[in-house]
N, C-alpha and C. Protein backbone atom coordinates (compact mmCIF):
# COMPACT_ATOMS: atom_id res chain seq x y z
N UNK A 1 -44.45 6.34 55.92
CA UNK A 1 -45.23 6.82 57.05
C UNK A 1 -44.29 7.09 58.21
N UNK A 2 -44.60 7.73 58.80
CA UNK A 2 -43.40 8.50 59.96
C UNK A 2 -43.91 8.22 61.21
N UNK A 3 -43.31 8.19 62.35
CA UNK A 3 -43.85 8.01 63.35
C UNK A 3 -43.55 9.12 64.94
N UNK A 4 -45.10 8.81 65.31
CA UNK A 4 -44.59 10.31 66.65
C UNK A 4 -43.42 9.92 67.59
N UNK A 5 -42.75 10.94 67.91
CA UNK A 5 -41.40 11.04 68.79
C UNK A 5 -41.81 11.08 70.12
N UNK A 6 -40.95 10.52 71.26
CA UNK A 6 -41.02 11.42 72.71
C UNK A 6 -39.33 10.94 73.38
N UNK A 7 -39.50 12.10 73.90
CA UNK A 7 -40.48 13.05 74.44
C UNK A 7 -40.61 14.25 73.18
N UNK A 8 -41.97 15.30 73.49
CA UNK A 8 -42.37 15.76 72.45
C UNK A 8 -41.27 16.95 72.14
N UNK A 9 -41.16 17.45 71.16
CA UNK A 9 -40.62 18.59 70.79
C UNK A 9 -40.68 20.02 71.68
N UNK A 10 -39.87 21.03 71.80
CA UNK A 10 -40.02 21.83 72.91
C UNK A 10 -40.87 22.89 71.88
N UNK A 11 -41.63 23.77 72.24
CA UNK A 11 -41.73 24.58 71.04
C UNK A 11 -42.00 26.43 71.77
N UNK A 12 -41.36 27.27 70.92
CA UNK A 12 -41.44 28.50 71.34
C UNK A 12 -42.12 29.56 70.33
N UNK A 13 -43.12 30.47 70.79
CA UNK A 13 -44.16 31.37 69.99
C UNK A 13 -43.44 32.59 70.11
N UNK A 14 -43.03 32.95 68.68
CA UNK A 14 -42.40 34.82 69.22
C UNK A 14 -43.51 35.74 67.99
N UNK A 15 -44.11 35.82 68.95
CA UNK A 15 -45.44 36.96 67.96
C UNK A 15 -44.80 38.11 67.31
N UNK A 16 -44.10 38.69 68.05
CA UNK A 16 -43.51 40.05 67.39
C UNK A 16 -42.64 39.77 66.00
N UNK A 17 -41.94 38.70 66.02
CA UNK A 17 -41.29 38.23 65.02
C UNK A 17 -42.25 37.06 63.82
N UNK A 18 -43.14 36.98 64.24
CA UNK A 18 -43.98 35.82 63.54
C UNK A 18 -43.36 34.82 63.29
N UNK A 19 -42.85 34.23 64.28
CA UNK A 19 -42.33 32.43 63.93
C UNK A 19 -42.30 31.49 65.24
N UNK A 20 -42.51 31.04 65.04
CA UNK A 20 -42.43 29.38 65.57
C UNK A 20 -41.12 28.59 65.26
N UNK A 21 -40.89 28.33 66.98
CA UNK A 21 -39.51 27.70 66.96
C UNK A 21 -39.71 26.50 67.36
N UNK A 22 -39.36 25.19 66.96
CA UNK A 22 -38.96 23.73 67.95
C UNK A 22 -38.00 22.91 67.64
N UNK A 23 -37.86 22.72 68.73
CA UNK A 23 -36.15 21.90 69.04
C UNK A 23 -36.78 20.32 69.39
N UNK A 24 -35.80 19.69 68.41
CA UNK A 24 -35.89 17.96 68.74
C UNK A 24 -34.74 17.96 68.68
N UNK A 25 -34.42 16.96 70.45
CA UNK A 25 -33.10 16.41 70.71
C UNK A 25 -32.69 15.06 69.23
N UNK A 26 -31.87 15.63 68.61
CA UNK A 26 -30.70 14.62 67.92
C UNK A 26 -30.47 13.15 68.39
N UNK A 27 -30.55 13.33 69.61
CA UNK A 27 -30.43 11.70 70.38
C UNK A 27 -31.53 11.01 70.37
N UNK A 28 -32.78 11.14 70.21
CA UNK A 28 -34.29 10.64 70.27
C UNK A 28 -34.26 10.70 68.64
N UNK A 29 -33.75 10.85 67.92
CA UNK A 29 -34.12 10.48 66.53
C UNK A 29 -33.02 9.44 65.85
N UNK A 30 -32.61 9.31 66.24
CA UNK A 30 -31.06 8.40 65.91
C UNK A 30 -30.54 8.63 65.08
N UNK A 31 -30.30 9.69 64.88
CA UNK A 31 -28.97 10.41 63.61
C UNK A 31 -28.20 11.47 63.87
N UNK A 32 -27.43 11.72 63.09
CA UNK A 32 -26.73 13.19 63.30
C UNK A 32 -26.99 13.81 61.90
N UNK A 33 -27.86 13.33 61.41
CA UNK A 33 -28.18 14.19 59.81
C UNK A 33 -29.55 14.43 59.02
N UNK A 34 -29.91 15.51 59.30
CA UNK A 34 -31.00 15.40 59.19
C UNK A 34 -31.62 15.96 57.64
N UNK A 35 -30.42 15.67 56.81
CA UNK A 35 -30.50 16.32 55.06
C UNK A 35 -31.87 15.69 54.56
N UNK A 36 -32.81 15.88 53.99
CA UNK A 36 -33.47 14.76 53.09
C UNK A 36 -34.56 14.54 54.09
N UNK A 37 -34.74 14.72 55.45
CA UNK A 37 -36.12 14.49 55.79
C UNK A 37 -37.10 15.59 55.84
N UNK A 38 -37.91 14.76 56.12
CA UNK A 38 -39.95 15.80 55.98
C UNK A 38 -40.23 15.55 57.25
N UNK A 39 -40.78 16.58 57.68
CA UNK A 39 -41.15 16.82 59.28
C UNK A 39 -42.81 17.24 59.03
N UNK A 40 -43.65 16.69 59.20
CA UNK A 40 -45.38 17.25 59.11
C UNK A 40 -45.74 17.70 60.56
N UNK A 41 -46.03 19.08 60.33
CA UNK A 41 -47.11 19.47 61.80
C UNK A 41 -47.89 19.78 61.30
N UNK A 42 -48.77 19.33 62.43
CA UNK A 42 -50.32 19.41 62.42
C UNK A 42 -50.71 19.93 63.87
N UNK A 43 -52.04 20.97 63.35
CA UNK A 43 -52.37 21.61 64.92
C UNK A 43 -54.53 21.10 64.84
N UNK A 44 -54.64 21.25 65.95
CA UNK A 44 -56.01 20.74 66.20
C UNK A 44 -56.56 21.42 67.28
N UNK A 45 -57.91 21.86 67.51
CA UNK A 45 -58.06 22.64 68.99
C UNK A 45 -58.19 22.09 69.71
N UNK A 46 -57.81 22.25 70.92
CA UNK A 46 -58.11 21.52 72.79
C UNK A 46 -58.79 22.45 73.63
N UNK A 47 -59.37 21.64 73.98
CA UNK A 47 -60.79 22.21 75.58
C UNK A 47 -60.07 21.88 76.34
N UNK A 48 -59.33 23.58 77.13
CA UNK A 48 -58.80 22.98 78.31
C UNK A 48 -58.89 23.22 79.32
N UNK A 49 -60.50 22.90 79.30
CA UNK A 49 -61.89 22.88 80.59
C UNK A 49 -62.13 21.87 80.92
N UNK A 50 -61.96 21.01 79.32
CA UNK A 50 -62.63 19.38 79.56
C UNK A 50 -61.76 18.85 79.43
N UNK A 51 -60.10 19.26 78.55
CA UNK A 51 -58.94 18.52 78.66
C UNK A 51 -59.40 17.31 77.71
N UNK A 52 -60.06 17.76 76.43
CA UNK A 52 -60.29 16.86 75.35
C UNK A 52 -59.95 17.92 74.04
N UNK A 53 -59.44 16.64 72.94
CA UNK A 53 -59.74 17.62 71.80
C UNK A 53 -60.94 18.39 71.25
N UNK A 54 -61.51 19.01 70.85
CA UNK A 54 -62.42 19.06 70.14
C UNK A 54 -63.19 18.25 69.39
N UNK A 55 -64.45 17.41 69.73
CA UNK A 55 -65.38 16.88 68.64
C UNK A 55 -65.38 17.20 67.34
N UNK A 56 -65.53 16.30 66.71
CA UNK A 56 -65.44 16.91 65.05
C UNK A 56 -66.94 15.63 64.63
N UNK A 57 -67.90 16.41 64.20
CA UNK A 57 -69.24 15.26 63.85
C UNK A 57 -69.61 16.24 61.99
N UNK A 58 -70.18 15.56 61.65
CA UNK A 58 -70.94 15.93 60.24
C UNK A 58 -71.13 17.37 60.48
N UNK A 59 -72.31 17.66 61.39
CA UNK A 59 -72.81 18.81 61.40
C UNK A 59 -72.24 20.18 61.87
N UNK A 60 -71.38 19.70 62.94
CA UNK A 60 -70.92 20.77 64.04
C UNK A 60 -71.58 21.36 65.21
N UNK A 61 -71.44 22.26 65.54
CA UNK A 61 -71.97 22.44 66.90
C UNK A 61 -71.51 23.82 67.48
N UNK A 62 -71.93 24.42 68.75
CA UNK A 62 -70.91 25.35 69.39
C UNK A 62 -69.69 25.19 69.41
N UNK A 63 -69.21 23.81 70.29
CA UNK A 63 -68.13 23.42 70.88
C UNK A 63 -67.38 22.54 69.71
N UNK A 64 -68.58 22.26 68.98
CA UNK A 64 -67.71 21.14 67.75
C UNK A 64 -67.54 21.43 66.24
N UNK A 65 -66.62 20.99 65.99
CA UNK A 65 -66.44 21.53 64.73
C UNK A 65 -67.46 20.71 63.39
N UNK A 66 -67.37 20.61 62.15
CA UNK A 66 -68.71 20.15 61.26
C UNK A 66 -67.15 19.78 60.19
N UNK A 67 -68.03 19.21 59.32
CA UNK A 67 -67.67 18.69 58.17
C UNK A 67 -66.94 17.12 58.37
N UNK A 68 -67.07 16.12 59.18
CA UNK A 68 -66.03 15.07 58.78
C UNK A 68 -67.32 14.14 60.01
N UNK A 69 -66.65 13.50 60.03
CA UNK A 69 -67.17 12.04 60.99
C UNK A 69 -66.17 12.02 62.38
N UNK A 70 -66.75 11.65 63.33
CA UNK A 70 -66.09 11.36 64.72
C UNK A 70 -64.76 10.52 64.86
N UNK A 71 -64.27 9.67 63.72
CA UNK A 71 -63.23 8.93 63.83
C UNK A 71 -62.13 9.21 63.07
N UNK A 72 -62.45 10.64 61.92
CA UNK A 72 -61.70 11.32 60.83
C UNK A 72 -60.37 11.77 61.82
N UNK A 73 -59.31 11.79 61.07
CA UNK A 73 -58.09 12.90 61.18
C UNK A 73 -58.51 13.86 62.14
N UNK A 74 -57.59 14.10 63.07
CA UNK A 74 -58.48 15.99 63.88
C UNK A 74 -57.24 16.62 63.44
N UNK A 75 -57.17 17.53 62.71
CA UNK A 75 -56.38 18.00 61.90
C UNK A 75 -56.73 19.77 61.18
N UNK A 76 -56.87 20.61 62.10
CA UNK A 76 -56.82 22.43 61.20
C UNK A 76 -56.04 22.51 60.25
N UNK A 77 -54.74 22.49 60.90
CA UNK A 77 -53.62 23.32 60.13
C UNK A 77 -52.45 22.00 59.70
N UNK A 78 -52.03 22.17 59.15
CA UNK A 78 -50.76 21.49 58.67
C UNK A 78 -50.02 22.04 57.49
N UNK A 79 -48.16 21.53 57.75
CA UNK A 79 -47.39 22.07 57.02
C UNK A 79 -46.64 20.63 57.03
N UNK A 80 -45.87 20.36 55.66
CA UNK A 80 -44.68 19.72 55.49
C UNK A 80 -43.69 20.74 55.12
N UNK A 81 -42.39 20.16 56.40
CA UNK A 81 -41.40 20.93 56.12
C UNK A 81 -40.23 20.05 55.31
N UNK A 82 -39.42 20.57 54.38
CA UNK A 82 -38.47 19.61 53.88
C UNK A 82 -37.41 20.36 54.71
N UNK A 83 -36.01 19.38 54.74
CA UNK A 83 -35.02 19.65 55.21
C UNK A 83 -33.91 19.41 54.31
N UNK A 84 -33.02 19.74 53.24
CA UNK A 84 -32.60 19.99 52.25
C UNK A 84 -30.96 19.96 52.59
């Protein structure tokens, strides 16, 4: 099980190119080698009217999403990346 970093990762959107860039300082992870690890992101939506994540209940809603219970994972998207 892995655990979250801070400060958080910087991250940069280049649409024209379709990729996603982020930089983690080397010094906040305590190594200089990063062969052999798995990095998981995960994205989730934010209200940032109400400056909350998104509700997630059974049913769903306008504002809320359906399928899971209020205390589940908040979790859309995710990728494991290996580093080789």
């Amino acid at each position: 099980m892995g655990k979250p970093i801070t400060p958080v990762p910087t991250i940069k959107v280049n649409k024209q190119l379709a990729t996603i860039s982020f930089t983690i300082p080397l010094s906040i992870l305590e190594t200089d080698n990063l062969n052999g690890w798995n990095i998981y992101v995960t994205t989730y939506d934010y209200d940032g009217i109400e400056s909350v994540l998104r509700p997630l209940t059974t049913e769903g809603g306008q504002w809320a999403f359906g399928g899971g219970k209020p205390a589940d994972p908040k979790i859309m998207d995710d990728i494991l990346i290996t580093i080789k």
